[in-house]
N, C-alpha and C. Protein backbone atom coordinates (compact mmCIF):
# COMPACT_ATOMS: atom_id res chain seq x y z
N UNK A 1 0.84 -1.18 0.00
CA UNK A 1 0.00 0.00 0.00
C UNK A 1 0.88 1.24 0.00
N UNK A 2 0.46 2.33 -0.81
CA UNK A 2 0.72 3.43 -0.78
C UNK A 2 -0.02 4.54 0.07
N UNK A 3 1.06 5.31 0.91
CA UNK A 3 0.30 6.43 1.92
C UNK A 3 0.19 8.07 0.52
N UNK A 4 -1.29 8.22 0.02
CA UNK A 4 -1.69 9.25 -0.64
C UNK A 4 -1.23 10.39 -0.27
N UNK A 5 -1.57 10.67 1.01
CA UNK A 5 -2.42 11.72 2.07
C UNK A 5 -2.48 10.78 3.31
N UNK A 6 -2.01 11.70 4.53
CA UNK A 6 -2.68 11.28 6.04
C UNK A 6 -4.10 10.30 5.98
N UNK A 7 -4.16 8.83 6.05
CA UNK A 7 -4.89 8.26 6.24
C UNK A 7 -5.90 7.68 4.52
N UNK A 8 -5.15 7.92 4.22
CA UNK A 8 -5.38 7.74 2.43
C UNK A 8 -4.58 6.80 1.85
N UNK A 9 -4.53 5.68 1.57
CA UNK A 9 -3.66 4.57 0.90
C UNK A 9 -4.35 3.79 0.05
N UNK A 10 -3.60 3.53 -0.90
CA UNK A 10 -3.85 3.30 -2.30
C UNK A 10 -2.53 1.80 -2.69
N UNK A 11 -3.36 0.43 -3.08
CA UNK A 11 -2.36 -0.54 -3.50
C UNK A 11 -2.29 -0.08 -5.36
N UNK A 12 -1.26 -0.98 -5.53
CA UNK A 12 -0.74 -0.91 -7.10
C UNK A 12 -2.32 -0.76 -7.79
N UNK A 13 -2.66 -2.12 -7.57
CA UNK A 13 -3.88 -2.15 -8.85
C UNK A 13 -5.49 -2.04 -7.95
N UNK A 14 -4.93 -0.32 -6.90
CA UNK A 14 -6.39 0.29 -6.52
C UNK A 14 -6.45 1.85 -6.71
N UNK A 15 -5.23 1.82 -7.53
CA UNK A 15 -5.04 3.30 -8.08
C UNK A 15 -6.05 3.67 -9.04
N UNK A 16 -6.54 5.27 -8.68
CA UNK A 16 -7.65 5.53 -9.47
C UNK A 16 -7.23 5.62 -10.66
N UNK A 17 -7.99 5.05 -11.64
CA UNK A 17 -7.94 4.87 -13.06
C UNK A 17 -9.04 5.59 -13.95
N UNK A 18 -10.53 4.89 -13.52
CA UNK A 18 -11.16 5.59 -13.95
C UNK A 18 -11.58 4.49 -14.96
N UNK A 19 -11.37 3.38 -15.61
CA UNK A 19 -10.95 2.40 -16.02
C UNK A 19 -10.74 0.92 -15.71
N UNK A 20 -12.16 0.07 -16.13
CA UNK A 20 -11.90 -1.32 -15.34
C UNK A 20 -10.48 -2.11 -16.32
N UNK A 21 -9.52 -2.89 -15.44
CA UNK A 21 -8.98 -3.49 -16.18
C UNK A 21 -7.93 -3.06 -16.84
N UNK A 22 -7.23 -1.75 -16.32
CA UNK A 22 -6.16 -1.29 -16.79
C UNK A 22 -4.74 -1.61 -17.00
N UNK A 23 -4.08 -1.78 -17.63
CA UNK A 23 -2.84 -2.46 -17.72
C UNK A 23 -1.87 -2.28 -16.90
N UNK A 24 -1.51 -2.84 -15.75
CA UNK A 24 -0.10 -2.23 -14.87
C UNK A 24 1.19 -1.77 -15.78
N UNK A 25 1.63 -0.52 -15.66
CA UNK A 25 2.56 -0.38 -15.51
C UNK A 25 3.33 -0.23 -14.17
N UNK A 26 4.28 -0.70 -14.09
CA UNK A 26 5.07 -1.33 -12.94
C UNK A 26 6.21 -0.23 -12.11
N UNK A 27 6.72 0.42 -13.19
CA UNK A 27 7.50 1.26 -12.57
C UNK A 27 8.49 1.59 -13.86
N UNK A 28 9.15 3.20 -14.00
CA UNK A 28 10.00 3.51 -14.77
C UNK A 28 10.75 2.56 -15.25
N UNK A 29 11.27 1.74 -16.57
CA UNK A 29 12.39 1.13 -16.14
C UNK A 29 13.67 1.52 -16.52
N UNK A 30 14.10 2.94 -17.70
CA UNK A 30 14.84 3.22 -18.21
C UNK A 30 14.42 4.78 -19.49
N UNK A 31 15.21 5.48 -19.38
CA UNK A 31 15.55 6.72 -20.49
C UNK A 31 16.30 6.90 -21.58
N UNK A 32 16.09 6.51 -22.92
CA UNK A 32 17.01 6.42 -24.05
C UNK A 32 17.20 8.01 -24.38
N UNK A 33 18.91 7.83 -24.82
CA UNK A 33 19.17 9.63 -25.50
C UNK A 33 20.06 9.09 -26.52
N UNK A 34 19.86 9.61 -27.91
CA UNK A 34 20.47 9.40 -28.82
C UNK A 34 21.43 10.74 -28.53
N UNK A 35 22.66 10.67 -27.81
CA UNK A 35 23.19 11.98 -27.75
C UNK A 35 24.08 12.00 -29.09
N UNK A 36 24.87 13.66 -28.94
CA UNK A 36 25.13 14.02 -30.19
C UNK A 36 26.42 13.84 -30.26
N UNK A 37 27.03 13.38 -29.28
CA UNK A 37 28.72 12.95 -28.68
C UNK A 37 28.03 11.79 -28.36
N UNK A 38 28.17 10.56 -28.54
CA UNK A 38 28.49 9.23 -27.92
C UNK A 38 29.65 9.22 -26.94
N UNK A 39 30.28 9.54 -26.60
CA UNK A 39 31.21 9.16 -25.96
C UNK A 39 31.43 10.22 -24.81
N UNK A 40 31.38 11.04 -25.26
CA UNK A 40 31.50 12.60 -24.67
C UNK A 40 30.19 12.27 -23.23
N UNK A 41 29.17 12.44 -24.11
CA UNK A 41 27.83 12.02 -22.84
C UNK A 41 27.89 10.37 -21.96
N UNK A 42 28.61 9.41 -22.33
CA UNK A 42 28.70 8.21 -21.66
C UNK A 42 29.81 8.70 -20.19
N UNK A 43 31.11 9.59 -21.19
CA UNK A 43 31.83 9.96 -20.50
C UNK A 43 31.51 11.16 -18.80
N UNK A 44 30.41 11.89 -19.02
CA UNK A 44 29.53 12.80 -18.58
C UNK A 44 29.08 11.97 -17.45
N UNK A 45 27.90 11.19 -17.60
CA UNK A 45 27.99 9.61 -16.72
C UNK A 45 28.03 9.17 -15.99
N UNK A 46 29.35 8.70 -16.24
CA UNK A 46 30.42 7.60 -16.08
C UNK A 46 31.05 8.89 -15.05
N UNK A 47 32.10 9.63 -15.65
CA UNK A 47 33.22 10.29 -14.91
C UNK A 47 32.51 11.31 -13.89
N UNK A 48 31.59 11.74 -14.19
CA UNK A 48 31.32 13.14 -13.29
C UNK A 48 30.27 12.66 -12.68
N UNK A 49 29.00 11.82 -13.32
CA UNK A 49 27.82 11.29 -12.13
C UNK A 49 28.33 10.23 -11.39
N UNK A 50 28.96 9.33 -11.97
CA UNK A 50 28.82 8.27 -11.17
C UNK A 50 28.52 7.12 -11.32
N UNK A 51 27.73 7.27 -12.75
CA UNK A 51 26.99 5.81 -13.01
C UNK A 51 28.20 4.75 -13.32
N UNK A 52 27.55 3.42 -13.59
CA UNK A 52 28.89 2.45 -14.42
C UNK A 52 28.12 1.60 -15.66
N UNK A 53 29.26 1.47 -16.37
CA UNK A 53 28.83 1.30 -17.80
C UNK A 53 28.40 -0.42 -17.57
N UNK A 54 27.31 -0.91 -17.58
CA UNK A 54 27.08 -2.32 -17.34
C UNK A 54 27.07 -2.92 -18.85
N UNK A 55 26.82 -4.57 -18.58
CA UNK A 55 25.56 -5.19 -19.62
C UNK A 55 25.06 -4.91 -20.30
N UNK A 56 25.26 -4.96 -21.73
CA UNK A 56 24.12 -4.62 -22.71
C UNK A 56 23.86 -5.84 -23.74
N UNK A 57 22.79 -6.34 -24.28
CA UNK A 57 22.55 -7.10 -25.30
C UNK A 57 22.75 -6.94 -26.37
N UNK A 58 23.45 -7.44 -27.47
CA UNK A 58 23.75 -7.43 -28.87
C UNK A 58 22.84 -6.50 -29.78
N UNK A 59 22.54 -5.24 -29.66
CA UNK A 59 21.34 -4.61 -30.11
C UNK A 59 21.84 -4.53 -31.89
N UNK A 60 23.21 -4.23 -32.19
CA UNK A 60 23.59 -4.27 -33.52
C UNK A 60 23.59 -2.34 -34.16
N UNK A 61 23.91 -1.55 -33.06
CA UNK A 61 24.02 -0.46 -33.12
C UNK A 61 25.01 -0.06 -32.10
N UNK A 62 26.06 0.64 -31.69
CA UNK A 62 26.76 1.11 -30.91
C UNK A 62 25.80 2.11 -29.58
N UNK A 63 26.61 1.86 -28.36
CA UNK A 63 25.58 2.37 -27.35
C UNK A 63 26.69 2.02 -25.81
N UNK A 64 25.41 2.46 -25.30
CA UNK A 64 25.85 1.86 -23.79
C UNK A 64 24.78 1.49 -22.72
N UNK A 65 24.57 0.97 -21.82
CA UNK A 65 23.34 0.59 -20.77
C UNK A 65 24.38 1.36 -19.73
N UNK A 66 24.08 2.17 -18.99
CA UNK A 66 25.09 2.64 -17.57
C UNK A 66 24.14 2.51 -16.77
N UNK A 67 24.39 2.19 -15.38
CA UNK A 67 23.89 1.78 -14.04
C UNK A 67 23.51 2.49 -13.01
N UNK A 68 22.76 2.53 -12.56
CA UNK A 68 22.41 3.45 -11.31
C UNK A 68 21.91 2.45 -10.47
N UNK A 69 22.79 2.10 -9.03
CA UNK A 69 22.38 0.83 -8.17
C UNK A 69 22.01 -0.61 -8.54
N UNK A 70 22.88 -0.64 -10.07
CA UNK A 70 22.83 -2.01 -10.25
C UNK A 70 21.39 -2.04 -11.30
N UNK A 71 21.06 -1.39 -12.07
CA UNK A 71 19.83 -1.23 -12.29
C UNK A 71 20.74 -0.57 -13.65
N UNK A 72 20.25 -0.96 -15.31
CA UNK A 72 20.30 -0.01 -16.02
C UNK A 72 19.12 0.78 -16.44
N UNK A 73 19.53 2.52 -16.07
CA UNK A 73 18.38 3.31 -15.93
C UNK A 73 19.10 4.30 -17.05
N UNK A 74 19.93 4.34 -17.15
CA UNK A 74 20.22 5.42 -18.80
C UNK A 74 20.94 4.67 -19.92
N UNK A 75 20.27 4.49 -21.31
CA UNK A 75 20.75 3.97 -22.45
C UNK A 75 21.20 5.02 -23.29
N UNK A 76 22.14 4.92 -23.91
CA UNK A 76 22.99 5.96 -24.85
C UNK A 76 23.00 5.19 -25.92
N UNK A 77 22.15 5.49 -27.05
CA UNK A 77 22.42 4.78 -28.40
C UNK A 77 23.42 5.76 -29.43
N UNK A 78 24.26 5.09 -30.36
CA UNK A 78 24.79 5.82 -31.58
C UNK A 78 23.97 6.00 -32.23
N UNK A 79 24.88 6.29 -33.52
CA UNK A 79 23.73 6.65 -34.74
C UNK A 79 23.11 4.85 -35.22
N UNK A 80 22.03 4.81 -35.51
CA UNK A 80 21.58 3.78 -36.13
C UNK A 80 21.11 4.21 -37.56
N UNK A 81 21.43 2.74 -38.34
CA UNK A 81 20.64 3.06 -40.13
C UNK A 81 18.98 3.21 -39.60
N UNK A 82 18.35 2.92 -39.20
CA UNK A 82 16.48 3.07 -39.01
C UNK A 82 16.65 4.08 -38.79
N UNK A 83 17.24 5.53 -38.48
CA UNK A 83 17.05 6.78 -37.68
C UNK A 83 17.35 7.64 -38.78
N UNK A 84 17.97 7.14 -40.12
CA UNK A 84 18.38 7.92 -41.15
C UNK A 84 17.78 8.58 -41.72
N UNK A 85 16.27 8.06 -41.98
CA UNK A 85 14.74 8.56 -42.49
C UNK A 85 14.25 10.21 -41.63
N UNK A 86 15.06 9.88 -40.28
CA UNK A 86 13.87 11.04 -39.51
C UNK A 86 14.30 12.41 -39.58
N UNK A 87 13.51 13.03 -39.92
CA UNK A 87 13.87 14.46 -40.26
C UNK A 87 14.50 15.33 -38.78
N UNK A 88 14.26 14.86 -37.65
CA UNK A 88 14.62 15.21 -36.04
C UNK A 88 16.25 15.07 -36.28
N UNK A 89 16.96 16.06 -36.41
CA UNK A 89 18.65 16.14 -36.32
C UNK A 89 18.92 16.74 -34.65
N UNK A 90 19.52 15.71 -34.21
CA UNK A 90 20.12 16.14 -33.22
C UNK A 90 21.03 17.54 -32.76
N UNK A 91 20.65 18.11 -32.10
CA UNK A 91 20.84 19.59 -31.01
C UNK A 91 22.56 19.39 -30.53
N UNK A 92 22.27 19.99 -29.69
CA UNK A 92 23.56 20.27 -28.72
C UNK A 92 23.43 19.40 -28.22
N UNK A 93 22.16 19.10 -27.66
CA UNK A 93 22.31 18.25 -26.43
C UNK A 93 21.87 16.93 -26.51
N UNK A 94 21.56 16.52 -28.14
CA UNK A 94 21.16 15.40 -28.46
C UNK A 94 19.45 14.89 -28.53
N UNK A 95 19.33 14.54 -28.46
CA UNK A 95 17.92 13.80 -28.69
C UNK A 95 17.26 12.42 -27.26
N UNK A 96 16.17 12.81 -26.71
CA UNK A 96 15.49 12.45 -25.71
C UNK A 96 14.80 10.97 -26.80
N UNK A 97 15.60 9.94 -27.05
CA UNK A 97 14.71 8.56 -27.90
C UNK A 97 13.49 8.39 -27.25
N UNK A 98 13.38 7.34 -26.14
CA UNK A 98 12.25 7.19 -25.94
C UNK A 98 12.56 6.79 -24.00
N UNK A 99 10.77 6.50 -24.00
CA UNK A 99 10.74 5.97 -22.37
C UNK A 99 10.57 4.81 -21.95
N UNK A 100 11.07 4.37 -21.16
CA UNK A 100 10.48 2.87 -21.10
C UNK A 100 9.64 2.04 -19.93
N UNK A 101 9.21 1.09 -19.84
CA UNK A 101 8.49 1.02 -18.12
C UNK A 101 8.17 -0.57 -18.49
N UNK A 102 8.36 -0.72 -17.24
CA UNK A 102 8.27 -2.20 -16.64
C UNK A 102 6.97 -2.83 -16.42
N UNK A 103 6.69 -3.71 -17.09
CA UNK A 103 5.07 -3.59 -17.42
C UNK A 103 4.41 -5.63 -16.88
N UNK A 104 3.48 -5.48 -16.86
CA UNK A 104 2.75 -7.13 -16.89
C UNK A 104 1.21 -7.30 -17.98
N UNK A 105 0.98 -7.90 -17.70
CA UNK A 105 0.04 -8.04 -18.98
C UNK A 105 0.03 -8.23 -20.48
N UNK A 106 0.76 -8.49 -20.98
CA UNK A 106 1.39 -8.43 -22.04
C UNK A 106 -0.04 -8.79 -23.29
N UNK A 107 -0.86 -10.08 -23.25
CA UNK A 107 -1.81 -10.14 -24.08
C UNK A 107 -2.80 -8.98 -24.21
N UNK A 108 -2.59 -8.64 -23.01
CA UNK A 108 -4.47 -7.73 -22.35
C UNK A 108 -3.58 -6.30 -23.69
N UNK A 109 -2.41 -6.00 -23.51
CA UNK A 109 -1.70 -4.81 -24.02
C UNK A 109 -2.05 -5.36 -25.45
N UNK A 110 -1.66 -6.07 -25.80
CA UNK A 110 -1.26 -6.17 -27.23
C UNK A 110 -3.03 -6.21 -27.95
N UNK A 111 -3.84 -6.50 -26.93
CA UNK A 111 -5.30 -6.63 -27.77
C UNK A 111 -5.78 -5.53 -27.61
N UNK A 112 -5.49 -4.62 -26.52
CA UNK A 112 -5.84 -3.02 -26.72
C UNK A 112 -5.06 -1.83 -27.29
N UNK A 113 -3.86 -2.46 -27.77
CA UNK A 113 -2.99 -1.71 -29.01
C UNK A 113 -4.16 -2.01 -30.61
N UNK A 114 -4.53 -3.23 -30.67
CA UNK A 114 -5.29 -3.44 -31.85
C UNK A 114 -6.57 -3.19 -31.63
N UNK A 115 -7.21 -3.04 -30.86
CA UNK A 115 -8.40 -2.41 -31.01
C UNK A 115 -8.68 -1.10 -31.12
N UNK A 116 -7.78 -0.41 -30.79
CA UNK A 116 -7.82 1.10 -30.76
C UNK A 116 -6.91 1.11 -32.02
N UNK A 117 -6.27 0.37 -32.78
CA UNK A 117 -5.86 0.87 -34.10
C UNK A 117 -4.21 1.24 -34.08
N UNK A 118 -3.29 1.16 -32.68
CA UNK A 118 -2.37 1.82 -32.71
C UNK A 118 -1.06 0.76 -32.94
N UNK A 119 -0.16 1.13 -33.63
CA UNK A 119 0.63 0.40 -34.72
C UNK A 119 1.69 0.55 -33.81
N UNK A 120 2.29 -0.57 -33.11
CA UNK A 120 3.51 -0.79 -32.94
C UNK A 120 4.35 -2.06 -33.05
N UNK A 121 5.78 -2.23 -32.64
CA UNK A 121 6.61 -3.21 -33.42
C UNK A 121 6.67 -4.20 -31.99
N UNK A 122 6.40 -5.46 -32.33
CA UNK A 122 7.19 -6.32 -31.12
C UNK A 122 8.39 -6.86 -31.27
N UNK A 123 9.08 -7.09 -30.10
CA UNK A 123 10.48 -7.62 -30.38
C UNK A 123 10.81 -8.52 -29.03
N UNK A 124 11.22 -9.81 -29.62
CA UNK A 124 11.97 -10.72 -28.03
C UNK A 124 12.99 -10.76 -28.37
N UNK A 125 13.83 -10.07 -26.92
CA UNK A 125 15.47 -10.04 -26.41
C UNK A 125 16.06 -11.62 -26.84
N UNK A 126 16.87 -11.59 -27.51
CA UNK A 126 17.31 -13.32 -27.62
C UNK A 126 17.61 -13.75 -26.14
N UNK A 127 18.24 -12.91 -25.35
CA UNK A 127 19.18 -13.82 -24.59
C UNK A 127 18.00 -14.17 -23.48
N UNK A 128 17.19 -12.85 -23.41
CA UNK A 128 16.68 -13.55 -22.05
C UNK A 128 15.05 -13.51 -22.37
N UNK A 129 14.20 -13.86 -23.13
CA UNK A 129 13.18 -13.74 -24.02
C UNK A 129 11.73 -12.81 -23.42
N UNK A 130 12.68 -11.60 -22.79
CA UNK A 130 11.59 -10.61 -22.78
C UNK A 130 11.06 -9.57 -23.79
N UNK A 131 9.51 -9.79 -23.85
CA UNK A 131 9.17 -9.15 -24.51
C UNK A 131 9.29 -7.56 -24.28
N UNK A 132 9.27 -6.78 -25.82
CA UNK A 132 9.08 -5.74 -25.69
C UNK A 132 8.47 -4.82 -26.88
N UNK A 133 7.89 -4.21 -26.30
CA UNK A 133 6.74 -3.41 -27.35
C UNK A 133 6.53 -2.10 -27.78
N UNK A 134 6.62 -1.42 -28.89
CA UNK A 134 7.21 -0.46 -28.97
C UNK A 134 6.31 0.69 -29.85
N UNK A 135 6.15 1.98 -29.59
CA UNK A 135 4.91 2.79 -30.14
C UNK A 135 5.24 4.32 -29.62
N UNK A 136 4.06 4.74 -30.08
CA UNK A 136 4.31 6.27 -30.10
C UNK A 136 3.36 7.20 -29.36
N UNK A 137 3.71 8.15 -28.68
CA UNK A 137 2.74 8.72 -28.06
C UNK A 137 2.02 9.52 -29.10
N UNK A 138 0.86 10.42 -28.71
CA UNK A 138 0.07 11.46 -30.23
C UNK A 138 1.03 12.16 -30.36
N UNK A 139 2.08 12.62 -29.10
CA UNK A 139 3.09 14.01 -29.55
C UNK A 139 3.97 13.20 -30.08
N UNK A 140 4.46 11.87 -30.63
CA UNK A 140 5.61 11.61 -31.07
C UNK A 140 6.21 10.81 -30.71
N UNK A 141 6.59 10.81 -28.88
CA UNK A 141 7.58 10.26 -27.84
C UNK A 141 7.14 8.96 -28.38
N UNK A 142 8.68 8.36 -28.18
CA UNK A 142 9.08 6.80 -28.66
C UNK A 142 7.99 6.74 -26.62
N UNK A 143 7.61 5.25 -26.69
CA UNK A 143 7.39 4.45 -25.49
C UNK A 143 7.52 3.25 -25.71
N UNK A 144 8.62 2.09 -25.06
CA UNK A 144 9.18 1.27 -24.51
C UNK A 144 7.96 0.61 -23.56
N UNK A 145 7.43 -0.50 -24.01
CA UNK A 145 6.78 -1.66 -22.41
C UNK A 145 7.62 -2.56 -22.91
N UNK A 146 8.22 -2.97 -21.77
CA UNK A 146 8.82 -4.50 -21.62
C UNK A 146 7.79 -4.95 -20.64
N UNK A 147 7.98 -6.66 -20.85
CA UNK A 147 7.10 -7.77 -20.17
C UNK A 147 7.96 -8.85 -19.93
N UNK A 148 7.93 -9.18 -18.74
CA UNK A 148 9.07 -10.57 -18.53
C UNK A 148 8.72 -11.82 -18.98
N UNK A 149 9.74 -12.82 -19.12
CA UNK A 149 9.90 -13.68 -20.05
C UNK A 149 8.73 -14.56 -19.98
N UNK A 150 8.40 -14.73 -18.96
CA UNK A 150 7.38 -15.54 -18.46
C UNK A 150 5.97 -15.33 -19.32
N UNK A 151 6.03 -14.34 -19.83
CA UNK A 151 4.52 -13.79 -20.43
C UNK A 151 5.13 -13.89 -21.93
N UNK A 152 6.21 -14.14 -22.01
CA UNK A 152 6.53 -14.43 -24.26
C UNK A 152 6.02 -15.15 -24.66
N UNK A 153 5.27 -15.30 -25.60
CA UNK A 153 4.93 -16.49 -26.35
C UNK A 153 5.19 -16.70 -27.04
């Protein structure tokens, strides 16, 4: 349970929704930045925050996963060929990719992505076969649900 307000508590799935049957999202799980220095911003990080450069899976683009408590919570991608198309050229300060969040439900998601019409890509991690699902907000923003392995089919 969550304390709202003095005498006000609220569990995960008794949060007002408004909405029978809503899909948990679970908690933040990570922030992609296509920065405009790869190395420069890993270095940023790494040397002056603190983080450490962990684990990453064979994505087939240059990058990094860096750590915050053992946890990767900031992804740094390079340039990728799919990104060549987008008219969005990276700033000074690079480009905010997308968000991501730690999710359950994975069927209930994928049948209310198609009923409402909204087009996104699925993909399972080879190594450890979590799903993940991938789409766009109306303003644009990339959004990231992952679903643990247990729910892949």
């Amino acid at each position: 349970m969550t304390v709202v307000a003095p005498g006000i508590e609220i569990g995960l799935l008794d949060r007002p929704s408004g909405k029978e049957g809503a899909m948990p999202l679970n908690g933040l799980n990570h922030y992609t930045i296509r920065p405009a220095d790869l190395e420069r911003t890993k270095d940023f990080y790494v040397d002056i925050l603190g983080l450490e450069i962990g684990d990453r899976p064979p994505l087939g683009f240059d990058g990094y996963w860096l750590y915050c408590g053992g946890q990767p919570t900031v992804h740094l991608i390079g340039p990728r060929a799919q990104d060549a198309h987008q008219a969005r050229e990276p700033g000074p300060t690079g480009l905010f990719d997308h968000i991501a969040f730690s999710c359950t439900g994975l069927a209930e998601m994928k049948a209310r992505l198609r009923s409402h019409g909204i087009v996104h890509e699925e993909r399972i991690i080879p190594r450890d076969r979590q799903t993940q699902l991938f789409l766009h907000d109306p303003d644009g923003v990339a959004v990231e649900l992952n679903y643990p392995p247990g729910e892949t089919v």
